[in-house]
N, C-alpha and C. Protein backbone atom coordinates (compact mmCIF):
# COMPACT_ATOMS: atom_id res chain seq x y z
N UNK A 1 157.08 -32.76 101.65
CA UNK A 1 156.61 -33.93 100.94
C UNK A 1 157.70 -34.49 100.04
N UNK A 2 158.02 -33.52 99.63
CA UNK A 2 159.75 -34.13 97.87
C UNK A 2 160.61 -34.97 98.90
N UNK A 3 160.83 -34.27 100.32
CA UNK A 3 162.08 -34.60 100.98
C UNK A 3 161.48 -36.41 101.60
N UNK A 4 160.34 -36.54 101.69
CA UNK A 4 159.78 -37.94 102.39
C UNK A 4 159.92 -38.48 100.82
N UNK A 5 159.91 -38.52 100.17
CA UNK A 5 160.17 -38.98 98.53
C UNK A 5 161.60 -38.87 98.59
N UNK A 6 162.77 -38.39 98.62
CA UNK A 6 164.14 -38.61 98.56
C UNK A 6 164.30 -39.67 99.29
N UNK A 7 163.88 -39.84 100.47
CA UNK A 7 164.61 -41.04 101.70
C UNK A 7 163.79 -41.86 101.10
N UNK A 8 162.58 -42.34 100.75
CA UNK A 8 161.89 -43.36 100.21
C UNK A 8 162.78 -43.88 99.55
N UNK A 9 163.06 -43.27 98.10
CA UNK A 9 163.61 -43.84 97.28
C UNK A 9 165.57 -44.17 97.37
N UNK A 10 165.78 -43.58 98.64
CA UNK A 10 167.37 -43.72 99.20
C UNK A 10 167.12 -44.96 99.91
N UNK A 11 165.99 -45.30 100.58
CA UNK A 11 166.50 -46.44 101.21
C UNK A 11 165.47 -47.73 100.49
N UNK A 12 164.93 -47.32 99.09
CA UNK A 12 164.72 -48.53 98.34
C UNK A 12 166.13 -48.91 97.56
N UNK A 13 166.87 -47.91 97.07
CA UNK A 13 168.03 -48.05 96.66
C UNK A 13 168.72 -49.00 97.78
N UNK A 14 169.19 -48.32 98.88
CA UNK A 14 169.90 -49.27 99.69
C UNK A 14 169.03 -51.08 100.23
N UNK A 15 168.12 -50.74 99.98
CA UNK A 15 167.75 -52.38 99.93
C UNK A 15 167.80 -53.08 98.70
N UNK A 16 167.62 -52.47 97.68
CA UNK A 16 168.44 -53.26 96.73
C UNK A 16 169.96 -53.49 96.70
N UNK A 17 170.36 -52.28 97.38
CA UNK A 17 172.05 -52.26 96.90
C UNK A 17 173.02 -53.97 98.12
N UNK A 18 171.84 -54.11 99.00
CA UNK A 18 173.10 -54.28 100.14
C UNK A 18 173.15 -56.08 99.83
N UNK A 19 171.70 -56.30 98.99
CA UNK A 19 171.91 -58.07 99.32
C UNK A 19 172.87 -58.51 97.82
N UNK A 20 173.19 -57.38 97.24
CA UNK A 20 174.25 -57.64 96.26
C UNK A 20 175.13 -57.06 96.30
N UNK A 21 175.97 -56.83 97.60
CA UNK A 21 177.31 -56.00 97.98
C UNK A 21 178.16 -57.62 98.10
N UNK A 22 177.91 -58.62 98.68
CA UNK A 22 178.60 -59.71 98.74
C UNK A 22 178.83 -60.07 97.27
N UNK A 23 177.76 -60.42 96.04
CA UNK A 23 178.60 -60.83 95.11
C UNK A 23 179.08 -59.67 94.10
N UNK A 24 179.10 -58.62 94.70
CA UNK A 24 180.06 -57.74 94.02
C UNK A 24 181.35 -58.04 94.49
N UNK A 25 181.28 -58.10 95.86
CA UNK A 25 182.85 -58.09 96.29
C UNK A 25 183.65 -59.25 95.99
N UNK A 26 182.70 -60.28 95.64
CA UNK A 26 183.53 -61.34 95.04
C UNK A 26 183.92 -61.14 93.54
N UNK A 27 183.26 -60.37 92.79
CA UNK A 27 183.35 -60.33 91.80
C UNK A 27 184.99 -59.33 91.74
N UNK A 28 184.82 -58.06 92.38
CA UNK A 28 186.33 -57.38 92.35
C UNK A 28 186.93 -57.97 93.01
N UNK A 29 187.23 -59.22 94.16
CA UNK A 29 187.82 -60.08 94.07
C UNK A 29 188.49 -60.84 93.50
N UNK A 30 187.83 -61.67 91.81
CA UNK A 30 187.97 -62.49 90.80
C UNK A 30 188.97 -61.24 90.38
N UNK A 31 188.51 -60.60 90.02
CA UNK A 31 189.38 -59.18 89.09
C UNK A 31 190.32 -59.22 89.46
N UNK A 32 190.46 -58.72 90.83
CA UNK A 32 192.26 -57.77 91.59
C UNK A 32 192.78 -59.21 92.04
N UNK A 33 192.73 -60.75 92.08
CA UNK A 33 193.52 -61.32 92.36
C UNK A 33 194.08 -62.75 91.00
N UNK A 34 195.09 -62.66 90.82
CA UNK A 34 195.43 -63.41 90.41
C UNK A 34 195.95 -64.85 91.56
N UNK A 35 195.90 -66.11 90.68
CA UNK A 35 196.04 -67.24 90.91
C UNK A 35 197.49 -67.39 91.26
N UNK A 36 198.21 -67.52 92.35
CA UNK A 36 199.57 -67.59 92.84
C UNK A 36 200.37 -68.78 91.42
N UNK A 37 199.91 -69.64 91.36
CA UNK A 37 200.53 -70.58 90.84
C UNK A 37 200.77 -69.99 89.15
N UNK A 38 199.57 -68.96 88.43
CA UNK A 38 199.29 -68.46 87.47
C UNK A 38 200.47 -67.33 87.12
N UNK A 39 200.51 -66.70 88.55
CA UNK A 39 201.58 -65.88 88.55
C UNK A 39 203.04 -66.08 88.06
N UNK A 40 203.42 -67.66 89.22
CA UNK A 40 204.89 -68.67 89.11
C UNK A 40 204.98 -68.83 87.48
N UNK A 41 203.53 -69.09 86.89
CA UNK A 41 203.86 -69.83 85.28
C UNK A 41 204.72 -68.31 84.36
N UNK A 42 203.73 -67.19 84.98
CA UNK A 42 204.26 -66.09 84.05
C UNK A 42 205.63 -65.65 83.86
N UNK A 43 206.10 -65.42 85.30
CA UNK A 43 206.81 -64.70 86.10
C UNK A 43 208.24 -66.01 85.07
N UNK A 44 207.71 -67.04 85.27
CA UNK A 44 209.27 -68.05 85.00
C UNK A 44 209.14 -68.04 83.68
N UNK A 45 208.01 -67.79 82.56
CA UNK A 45 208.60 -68.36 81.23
C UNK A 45 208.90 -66.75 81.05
N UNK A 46 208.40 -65.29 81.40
CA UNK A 46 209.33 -63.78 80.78
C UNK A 46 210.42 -64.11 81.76
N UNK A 47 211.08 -65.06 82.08
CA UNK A 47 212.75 -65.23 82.22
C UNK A 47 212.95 -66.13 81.70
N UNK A 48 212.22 -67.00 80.99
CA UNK A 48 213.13 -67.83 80.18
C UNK A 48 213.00 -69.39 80.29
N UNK A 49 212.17 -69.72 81.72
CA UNK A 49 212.62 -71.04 82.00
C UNK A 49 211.27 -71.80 82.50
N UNK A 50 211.58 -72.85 83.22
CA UNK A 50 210.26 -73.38 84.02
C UNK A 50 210.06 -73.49 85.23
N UNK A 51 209.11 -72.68 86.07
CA UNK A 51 209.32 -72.88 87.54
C UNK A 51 209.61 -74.13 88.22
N UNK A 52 210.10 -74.38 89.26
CA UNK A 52 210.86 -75.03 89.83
C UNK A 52 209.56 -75.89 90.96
N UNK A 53 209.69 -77.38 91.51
CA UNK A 53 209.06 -78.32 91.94
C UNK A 53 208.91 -77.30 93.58
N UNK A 54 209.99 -76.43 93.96
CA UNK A 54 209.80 -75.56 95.02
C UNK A 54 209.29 -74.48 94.88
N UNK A 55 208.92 -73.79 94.02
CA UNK A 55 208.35 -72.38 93.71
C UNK A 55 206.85 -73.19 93.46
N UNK A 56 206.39 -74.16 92.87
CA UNK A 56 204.85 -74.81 92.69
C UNK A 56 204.66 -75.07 93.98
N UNK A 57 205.34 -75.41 94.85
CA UNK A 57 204.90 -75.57 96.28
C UNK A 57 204.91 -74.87 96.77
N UNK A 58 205.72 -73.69 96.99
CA UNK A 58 205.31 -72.65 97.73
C UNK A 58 204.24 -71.80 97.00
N UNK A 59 203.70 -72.05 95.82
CA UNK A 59 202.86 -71.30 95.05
C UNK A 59 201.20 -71.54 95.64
N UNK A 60 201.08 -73.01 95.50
CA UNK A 60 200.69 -73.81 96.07
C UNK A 60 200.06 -73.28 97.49
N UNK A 61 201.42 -73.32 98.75
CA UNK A 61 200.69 -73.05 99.68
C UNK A 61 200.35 -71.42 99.69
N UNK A 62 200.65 -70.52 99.31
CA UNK A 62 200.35 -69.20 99.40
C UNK A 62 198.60 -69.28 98.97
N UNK A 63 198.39 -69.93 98.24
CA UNK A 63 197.48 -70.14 97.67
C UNK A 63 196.55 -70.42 98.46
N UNK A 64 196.82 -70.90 99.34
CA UNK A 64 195.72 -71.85 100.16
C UNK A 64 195.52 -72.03 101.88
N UNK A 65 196.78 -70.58 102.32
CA UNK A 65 197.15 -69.97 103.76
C UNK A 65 195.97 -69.11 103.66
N UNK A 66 195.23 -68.83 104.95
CA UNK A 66 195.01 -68.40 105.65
C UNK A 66 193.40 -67.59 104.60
N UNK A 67 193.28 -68.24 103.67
CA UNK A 67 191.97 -67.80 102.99
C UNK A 67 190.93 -68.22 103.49
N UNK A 68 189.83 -67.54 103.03
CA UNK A 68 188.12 -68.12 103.95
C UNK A 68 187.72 -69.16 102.92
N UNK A 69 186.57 -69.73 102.84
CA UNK A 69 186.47 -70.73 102.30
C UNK A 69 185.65 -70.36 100.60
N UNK A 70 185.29 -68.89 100.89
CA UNK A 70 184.40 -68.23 99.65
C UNK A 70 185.81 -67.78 98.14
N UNK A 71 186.96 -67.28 98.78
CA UNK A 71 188.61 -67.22 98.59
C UNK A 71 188.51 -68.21 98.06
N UNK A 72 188.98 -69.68 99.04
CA UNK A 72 189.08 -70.53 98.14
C UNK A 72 188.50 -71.00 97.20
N UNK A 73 186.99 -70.62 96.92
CA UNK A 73 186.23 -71.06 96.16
C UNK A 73 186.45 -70.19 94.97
N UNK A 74 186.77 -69.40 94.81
CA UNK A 74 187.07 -68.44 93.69
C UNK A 74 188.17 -68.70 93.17
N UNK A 75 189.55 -68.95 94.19
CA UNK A 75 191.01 -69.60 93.92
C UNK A 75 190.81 -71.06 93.24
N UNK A 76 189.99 -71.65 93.61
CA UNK A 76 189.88 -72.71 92.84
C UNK A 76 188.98 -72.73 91.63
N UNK A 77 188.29 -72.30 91.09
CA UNK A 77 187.34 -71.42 90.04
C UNK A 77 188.84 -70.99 88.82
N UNK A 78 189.58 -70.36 89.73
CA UNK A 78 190.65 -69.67 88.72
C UNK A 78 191.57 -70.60 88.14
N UNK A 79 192.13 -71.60 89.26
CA UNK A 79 192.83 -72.42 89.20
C UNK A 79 192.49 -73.56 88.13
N UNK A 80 190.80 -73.84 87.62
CA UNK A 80 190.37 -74.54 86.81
C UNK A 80 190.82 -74.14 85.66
N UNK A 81 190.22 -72.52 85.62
CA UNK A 81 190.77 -71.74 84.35
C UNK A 81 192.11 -71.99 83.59
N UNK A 82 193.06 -72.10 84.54
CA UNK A 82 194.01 -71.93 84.20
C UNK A 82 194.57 -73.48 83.43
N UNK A 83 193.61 -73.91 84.05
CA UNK A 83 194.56 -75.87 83.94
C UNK A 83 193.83 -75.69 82.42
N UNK A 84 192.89 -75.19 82.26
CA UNK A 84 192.30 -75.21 81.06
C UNK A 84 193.56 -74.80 79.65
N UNK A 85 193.75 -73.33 80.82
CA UNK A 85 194.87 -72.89 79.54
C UNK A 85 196.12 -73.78 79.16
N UNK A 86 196.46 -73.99 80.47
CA UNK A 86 197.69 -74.89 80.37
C UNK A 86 197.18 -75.99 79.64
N UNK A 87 196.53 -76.62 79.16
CA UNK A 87 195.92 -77.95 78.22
C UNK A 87 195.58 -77.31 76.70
N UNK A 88 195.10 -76.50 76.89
CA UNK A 88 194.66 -76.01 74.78
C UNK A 88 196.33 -75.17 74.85
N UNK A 89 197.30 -74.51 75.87
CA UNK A 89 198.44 -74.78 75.07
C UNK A 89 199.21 -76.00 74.89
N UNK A 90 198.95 -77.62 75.63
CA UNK A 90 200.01 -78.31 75.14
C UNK A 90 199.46 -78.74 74.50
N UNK A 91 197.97 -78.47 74.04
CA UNK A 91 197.95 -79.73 72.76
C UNK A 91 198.55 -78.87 71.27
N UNK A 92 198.55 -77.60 71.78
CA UNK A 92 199.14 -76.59 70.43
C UNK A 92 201.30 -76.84 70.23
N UNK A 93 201.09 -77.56 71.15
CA UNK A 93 202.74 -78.15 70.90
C UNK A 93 203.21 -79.16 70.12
């Protein structure tokens, strides 16, 4: 009888678990990827300078090769973020 009570409650678990495995994985998605272009901004001012009209374009397309359309929707989500930052720092200039 305990053991028909373990699988009960193993596969109420797994029906809750599975119709929120997609926006988990988007969520460690958001986490483990940074914004290519976000990257170019970092990467050029800890050397000193400002990325270049060819490094935004190739930033650009890395950005936007060969992703699904849920990718892009998150890449562009981030990409908002960021324009955000880039604006409350130039008005602090």
């Amino acid at each position: 009888m305990s053991s028909l009570y373990v699988w009960f409650i193993l596969l109420a678990a797994v029906v809750w678990f599975v119709p929120l495995l997609p926006s988990m994985l988007r969520g460690l998605y958001w986490k483990a990827t940074a914004h290519p272009l976000q990257e170019l901004h970092e990467r050029a001012l800890d050397e000193g300078r400002a990325p270049t009209g060819a490094e935004i374009a190739a930033a650009i397309s890395d950005a936007h090769t060969g992703k699904s359309a849920w990718q892009l929707r998150v890449l562009k989500r981030k990409a908002d973020a960021f324009a955000r930052h880039l604006e409350a720092q130039a008005r602090h200039l």
